[in-house]
C-alpha atoms as a PDB file:
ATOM      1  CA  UNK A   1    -245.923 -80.058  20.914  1.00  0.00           C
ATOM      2  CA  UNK A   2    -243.353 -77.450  20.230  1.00  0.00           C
ATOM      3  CA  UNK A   3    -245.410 -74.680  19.933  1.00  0.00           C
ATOM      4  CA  UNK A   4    -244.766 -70.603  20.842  1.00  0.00           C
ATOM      5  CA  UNK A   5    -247.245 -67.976  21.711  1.00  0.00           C
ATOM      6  CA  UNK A   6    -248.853 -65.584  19.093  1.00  0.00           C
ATOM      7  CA  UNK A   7    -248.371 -62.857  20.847  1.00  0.00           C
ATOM      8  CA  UNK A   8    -245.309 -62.847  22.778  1.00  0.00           C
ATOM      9  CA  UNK A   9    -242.868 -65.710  21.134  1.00  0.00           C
ATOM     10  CA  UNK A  10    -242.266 -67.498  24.561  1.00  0.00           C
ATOM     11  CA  UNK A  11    -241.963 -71.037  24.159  1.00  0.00           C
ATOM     12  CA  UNK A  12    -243.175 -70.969  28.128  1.00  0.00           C
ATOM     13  CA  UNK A  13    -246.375 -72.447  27.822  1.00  0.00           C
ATOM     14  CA  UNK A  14    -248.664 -74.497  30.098  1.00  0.00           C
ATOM     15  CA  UNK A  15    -250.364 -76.948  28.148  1.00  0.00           C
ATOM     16  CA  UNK A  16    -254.065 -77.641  29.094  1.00  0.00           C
ATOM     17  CA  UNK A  17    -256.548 -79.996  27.413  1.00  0.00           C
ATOM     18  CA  UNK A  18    -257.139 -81.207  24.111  1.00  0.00           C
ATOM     19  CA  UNK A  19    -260.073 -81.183  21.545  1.00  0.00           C
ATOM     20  CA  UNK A  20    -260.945 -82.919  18.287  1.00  0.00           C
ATOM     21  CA  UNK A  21    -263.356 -80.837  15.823  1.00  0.00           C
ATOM     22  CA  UNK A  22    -264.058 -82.119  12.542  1.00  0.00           C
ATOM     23  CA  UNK A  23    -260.211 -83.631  10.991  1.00  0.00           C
ATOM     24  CA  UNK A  24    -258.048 -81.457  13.547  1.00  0.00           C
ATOM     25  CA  UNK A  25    -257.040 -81.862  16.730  1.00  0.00           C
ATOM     26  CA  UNK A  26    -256.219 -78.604  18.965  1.00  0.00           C
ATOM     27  CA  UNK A  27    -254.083 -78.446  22.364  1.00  0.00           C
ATOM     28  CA  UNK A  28    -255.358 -75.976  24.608  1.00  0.00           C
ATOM     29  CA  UNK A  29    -251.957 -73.584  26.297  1.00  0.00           C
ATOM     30  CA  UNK A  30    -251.666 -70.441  27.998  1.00  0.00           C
ATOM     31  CA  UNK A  31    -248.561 -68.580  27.973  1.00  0.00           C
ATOM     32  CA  UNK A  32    -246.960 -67.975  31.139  1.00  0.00           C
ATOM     33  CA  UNK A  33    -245.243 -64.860  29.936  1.00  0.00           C
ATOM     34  CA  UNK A  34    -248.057 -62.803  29.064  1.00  0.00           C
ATOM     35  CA  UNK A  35    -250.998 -64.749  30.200  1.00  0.00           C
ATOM     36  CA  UNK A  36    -252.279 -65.321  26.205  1.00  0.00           C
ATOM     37  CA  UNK A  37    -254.610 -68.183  25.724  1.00  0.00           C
ATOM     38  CA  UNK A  38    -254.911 -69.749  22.747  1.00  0.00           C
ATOM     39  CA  UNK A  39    -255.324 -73.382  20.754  1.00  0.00           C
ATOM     40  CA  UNK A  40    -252.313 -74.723  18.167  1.00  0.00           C
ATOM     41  CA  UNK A  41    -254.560 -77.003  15.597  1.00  0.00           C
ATOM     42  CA  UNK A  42    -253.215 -80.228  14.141  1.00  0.00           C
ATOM     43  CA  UNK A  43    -254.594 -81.957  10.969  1.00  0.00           C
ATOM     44  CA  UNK A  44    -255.346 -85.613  11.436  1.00  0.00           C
ATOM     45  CA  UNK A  45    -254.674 -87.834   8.914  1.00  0.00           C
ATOM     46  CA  UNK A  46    -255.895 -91.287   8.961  1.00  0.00           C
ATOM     47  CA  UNK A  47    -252.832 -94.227   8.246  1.00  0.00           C
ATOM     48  CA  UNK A  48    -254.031 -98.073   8.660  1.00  0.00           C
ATOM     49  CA  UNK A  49    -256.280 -99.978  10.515  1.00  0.00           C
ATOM     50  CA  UNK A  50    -254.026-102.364  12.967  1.00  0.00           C
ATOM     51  CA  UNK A  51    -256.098-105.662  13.562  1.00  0.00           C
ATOM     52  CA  UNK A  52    -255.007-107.037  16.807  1.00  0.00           C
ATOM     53  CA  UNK A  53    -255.677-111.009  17.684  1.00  0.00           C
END
């Protein structure tokens, strides 16, 4: 993830946990500059189906 904070720009974040709603995935941070918490989003996108013997 190379995220930055909304508020501040820092790129000192502290990731947390993840969540999946609907097609997106978001990564839970909070910014360790000015305490900001917030949740960068990620679209998922399906690719192949691996079948594994």
């Amino acid at each position: 993830m190379k995220g930055k904070c909304p508020e501040c720009d820092s790129v000192d974040l502290e990731w947390k946990d993840s969540v999946i709603q609907d097609r997106s995935r978001g990564f839970n941070f909070k910014c360790e500059e000015c305490d900001t918490k917030a949740t960068e989003w990620y679209a998922l996108e399906y690719i192949e189906t691996e079948v594994r013997e």
